[in-house]
Protein backbone atom coordinates (compact mmCIF):
# COMPACT_ATOMS: atom_id res chain seq x y z
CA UNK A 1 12.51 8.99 -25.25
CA UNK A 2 15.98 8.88 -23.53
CA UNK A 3 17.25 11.56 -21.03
CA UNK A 4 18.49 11.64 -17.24
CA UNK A 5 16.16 10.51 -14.81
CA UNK A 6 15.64 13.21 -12.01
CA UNK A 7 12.20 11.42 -10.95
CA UNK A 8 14.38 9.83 -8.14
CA UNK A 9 14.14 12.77 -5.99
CA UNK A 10 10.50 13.98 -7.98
CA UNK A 11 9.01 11.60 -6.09
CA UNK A 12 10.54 11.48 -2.77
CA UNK A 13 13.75 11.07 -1.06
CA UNK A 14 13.99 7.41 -2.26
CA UNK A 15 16.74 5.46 -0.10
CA UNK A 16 17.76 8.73 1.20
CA UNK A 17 16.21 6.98 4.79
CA UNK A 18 15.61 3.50 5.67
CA UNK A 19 12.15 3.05 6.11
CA UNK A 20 10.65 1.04 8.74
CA UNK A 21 9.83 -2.27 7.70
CA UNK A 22 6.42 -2.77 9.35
CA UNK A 23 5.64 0.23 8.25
CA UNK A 24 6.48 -0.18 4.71
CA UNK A 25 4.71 -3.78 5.18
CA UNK A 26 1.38 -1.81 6.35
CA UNK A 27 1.17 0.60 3.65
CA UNK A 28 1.53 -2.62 0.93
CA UNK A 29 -0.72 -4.49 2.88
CA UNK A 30 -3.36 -1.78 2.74
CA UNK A 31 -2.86 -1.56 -0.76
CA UNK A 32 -3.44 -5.44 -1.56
CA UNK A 33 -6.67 -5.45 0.41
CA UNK A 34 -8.55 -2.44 -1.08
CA UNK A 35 -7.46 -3.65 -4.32
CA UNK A 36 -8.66 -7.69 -3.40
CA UNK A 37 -11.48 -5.93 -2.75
CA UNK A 38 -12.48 -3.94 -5.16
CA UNK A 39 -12.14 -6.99 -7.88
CA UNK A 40 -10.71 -10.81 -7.68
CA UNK A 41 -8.93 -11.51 -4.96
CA UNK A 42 -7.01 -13.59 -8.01
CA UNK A 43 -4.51 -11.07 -9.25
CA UNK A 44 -4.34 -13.14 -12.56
CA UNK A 45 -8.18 -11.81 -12.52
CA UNK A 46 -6.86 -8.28 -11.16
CA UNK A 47 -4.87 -5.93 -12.54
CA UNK A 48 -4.63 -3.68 -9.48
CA UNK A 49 -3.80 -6.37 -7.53
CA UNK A 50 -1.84 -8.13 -9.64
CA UNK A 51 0.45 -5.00 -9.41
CA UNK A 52 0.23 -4.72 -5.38
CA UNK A 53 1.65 -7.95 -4.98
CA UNK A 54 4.10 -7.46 -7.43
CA UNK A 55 5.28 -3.82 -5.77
CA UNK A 56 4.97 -5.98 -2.35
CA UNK A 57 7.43 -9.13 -3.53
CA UNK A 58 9.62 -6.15 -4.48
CA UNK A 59 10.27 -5.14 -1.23
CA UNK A 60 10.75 -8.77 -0.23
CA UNK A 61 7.52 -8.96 1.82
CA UNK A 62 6.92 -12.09 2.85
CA UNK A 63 4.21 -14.60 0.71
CA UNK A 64 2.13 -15.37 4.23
CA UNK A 65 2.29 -11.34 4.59
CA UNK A 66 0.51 -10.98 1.56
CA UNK A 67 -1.85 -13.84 1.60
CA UNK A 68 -3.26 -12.62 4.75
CA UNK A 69 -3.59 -8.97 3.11
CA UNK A 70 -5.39 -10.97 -0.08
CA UNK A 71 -7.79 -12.69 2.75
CA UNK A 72 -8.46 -9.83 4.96
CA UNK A 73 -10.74 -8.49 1.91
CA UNK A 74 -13.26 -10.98 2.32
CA UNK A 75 -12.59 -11.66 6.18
CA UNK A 76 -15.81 -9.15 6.88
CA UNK A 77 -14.01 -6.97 9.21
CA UNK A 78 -14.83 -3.92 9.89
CA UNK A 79 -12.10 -1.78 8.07
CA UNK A 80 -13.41 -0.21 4.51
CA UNK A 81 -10.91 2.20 3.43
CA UNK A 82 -11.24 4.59 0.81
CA UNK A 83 -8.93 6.27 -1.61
CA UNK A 84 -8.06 9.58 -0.51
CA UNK A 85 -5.97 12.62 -2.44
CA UNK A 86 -4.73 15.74 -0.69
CA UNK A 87 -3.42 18.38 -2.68
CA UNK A 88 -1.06 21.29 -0.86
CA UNK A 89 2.28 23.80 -1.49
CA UNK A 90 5.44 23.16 0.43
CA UNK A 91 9.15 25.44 0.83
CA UNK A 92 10.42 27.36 -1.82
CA UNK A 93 6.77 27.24 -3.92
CA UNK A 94 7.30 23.46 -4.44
CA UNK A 95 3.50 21.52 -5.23
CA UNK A 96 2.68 18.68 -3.19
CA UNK A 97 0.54 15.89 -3.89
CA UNK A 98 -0.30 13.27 -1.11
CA UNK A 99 -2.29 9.91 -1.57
CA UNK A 100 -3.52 8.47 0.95
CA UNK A 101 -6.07 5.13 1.79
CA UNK A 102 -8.08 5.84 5.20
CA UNK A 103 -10.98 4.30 6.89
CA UNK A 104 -11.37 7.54 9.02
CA UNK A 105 -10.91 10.83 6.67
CA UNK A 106 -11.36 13.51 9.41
CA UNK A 107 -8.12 11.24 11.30
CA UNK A 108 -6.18 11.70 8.02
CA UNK A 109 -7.01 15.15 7.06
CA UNK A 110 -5.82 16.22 10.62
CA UNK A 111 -2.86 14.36 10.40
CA UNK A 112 -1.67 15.70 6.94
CA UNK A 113 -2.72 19.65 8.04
CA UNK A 114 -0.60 19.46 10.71
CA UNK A 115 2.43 17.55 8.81
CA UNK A 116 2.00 20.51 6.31
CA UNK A 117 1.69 23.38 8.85
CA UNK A 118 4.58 22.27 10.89
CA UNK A 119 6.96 21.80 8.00
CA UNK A 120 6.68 25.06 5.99
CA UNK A 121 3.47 24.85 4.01
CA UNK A 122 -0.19 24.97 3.80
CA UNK A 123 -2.39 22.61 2.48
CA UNK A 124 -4.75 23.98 -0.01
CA UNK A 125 -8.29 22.64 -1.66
CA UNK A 126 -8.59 19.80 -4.01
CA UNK A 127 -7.37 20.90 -7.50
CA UNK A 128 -5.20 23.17 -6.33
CA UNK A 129 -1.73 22.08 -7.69
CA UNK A 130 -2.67 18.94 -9.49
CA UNK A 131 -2.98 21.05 -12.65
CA UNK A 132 1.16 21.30 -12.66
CA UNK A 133 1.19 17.16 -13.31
CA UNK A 134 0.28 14.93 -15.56
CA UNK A 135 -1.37 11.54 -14.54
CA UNK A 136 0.80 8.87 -16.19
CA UNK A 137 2.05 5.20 -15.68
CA UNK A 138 5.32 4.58 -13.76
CA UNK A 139 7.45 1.39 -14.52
CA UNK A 140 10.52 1.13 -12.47
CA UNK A 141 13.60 -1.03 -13.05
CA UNK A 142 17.48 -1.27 -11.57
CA UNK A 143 20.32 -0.60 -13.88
CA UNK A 144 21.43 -4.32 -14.24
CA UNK A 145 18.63 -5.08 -15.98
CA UNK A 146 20.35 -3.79 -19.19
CA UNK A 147 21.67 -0.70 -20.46
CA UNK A 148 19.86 2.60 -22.02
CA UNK A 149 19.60 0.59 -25.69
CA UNK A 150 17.81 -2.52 -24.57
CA UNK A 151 15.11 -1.07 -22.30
CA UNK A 152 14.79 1.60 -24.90
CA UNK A 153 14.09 -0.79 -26.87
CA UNK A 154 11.78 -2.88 -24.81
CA UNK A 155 9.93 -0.17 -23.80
CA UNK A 156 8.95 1.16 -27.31
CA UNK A 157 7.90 -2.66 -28.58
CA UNK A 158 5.81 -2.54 -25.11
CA UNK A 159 3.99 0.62 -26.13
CA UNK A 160 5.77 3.28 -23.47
CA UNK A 161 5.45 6.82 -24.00
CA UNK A 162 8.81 7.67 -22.54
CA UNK A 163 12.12 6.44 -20.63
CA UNK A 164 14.33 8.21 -18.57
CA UNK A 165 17.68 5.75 -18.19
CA UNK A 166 20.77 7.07 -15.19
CA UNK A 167 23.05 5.25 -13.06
CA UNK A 168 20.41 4.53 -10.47
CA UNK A 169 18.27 3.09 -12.79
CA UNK A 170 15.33 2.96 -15.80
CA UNK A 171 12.08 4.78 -15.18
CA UNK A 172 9.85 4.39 -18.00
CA UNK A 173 6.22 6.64 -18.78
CA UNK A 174 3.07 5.18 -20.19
CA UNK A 175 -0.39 6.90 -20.47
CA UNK A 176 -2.23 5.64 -17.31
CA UNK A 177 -4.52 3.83 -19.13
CA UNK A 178 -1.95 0.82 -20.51
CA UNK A 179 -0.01 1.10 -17.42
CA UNK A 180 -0.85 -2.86 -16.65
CA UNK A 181 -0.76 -3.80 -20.28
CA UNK A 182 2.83 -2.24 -20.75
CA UNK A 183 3.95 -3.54 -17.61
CA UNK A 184 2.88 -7.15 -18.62
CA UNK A 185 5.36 -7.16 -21.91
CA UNK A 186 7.89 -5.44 -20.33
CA UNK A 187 8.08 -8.00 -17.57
CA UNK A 188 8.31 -11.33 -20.90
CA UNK A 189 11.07 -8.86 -22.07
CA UNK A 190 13.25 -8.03 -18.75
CA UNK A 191 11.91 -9.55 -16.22
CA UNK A 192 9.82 -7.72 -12.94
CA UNK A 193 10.47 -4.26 -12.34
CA UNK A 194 10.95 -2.90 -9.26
CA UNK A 195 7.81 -0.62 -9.29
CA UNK A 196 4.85 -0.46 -11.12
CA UNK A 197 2.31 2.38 -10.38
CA UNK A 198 0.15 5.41 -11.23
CA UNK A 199 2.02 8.36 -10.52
CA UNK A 200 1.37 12.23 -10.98
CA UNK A 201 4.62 13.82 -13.03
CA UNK A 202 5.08 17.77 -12.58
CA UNK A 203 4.86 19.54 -16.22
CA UNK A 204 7.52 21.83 -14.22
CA UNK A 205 10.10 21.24 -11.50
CA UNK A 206 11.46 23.56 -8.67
CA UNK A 207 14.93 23.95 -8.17
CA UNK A 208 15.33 23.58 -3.95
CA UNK A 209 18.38 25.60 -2.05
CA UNK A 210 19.62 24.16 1.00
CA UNK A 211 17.22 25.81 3.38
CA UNK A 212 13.90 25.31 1.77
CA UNK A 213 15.32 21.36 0.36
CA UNK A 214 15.84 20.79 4.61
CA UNK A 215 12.62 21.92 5.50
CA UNK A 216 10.78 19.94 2.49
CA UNK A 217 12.29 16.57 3.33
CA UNK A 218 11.12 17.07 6.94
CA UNK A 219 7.71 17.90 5.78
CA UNK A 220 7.67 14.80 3.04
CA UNK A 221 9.17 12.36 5.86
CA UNK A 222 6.03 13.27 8.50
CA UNK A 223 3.89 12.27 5.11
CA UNK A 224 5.51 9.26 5.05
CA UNK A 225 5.44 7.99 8.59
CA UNK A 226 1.32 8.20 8.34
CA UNK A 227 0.27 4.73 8.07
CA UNK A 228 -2.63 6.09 6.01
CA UNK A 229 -0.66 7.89 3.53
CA UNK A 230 0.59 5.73 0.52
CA UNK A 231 2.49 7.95 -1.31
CA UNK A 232 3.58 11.35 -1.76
CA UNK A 233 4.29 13.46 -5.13
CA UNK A 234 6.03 16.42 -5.97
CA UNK A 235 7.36 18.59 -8.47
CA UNK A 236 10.70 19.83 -6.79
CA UNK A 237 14.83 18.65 -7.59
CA UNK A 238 17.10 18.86 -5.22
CA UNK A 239 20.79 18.54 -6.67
CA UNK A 240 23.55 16.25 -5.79
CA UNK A 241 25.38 19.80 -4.22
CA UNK A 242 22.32 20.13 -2.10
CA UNK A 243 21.37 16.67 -0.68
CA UNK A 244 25.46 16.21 -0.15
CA UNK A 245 24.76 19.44 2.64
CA UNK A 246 22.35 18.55 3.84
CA UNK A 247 23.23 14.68 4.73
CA UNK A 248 26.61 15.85 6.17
């Protein structure tokens, strides 16, 4: 189950940037209201939301932040958003997978096209790269919460699949189906992780050079700054050599 977790730059460029807050807040928020309102607005009643808050008091946003986001799902407004995946290929035949939640899908699709098209690569038609991944649960937690042996251990009691442990940190696996009921034992055992999602895990990585890694991370930080886009996937690794480069 153990080995060195290279998910860290899988997923995206993870701390590489400091996000903007309120736009950080807005993507959470969106998240706590579709989920409010597509069951309890209790998250001891919902899973989904139980996990949206958690992921939101994770990035220390503010109770009366998500309260409001909890409320707005039965304020009657006008805003219905829907869950939205686009699928495309980016530099150096890396697979890109963007998720997005959007009350306006021609607005969104237009935005991620062009984010694609400007930044080295095309975005192709639903199905097209999602083959290369497995859907699985992601549970994320710093490295002070114990070393390799304990969550090891904690996550096989809990019912994980796998756990990759580094000095960054413990990213366990879980079939997406007890994501919320692994999550729940693992947070009696160490406490709450730092992340706790569906994700999309390549079955194969590309290995970026310095050109094509510079030309991704553009493409993947346009993704990002769309309000409607949640998050973004991918099946590339960009070494330590690499991302040294190209931050000097």
């Amino acid at each position: 189950m153990a080995g060195h977790s290279k998910f860290k730059n899988i997923m995206h460029r993870k701390g590489a940037q400091d996000k903007k807050r309120s736009n950080l807040f807005s993507k959470l928020s969106r998240e706590i209201t579709v989920a409010a309102k597509m069951g309890a607005p209790d998250p001891d009643m919902n899973p989904r939301l139980r996990l949206a808050v958690n992921n939101a008091k994770a990035q220390s946003m503010p109770k009366d932040n998500i309260q409001r986001a909890i409320d707005k799902a039965s304020g009657g407004d006008d805003e219905n958003y829907e869950e939205v995946r686009y699928e495309g290929y980016g530099p150096g035949g890396s697979a890109i997978i963007v998720e997005a939640l959007t009350d306006n899908r021609n607005r969104t699709a237009t935005a991620v096209r062009t984010a694609f098209s400007k930044n080295g690569g095309n975005l192709g038609t639903e199905g097209s790269v999602a083959h290369g991944f497995e859907r699985l649960g992601l549970i994320e937690y710093p490295a002070s919460v114990g070393d390799e042996d304990t969550v090891l251990m904690a996550a096989m009691e809990a019912g994980a699949e796998d756990i990759e442990s580094s000095d960054d940190g413990h990213t366990i696996w879980t079939a997406a189906d007890d994501l919320h009921a692994v999550a729940e034992a693992l947070e009696k055992a160490l406490g709450e992780p730092e992340n706790v999602k569906l994700a999309w895990k390549p079955n194969l990585t590309v290995e970026m050079d310095e050109k094509g890694a510079g030309t991704l991370l553009k493409l993947i930080d346009a993704l990002d700054d769309d309000d409607d886009v949640q998050t973004v996937w991918g099946n590339y690794e960009i070494s330590d050599e690499v991302m040294d480069k190209i931050d000097a």
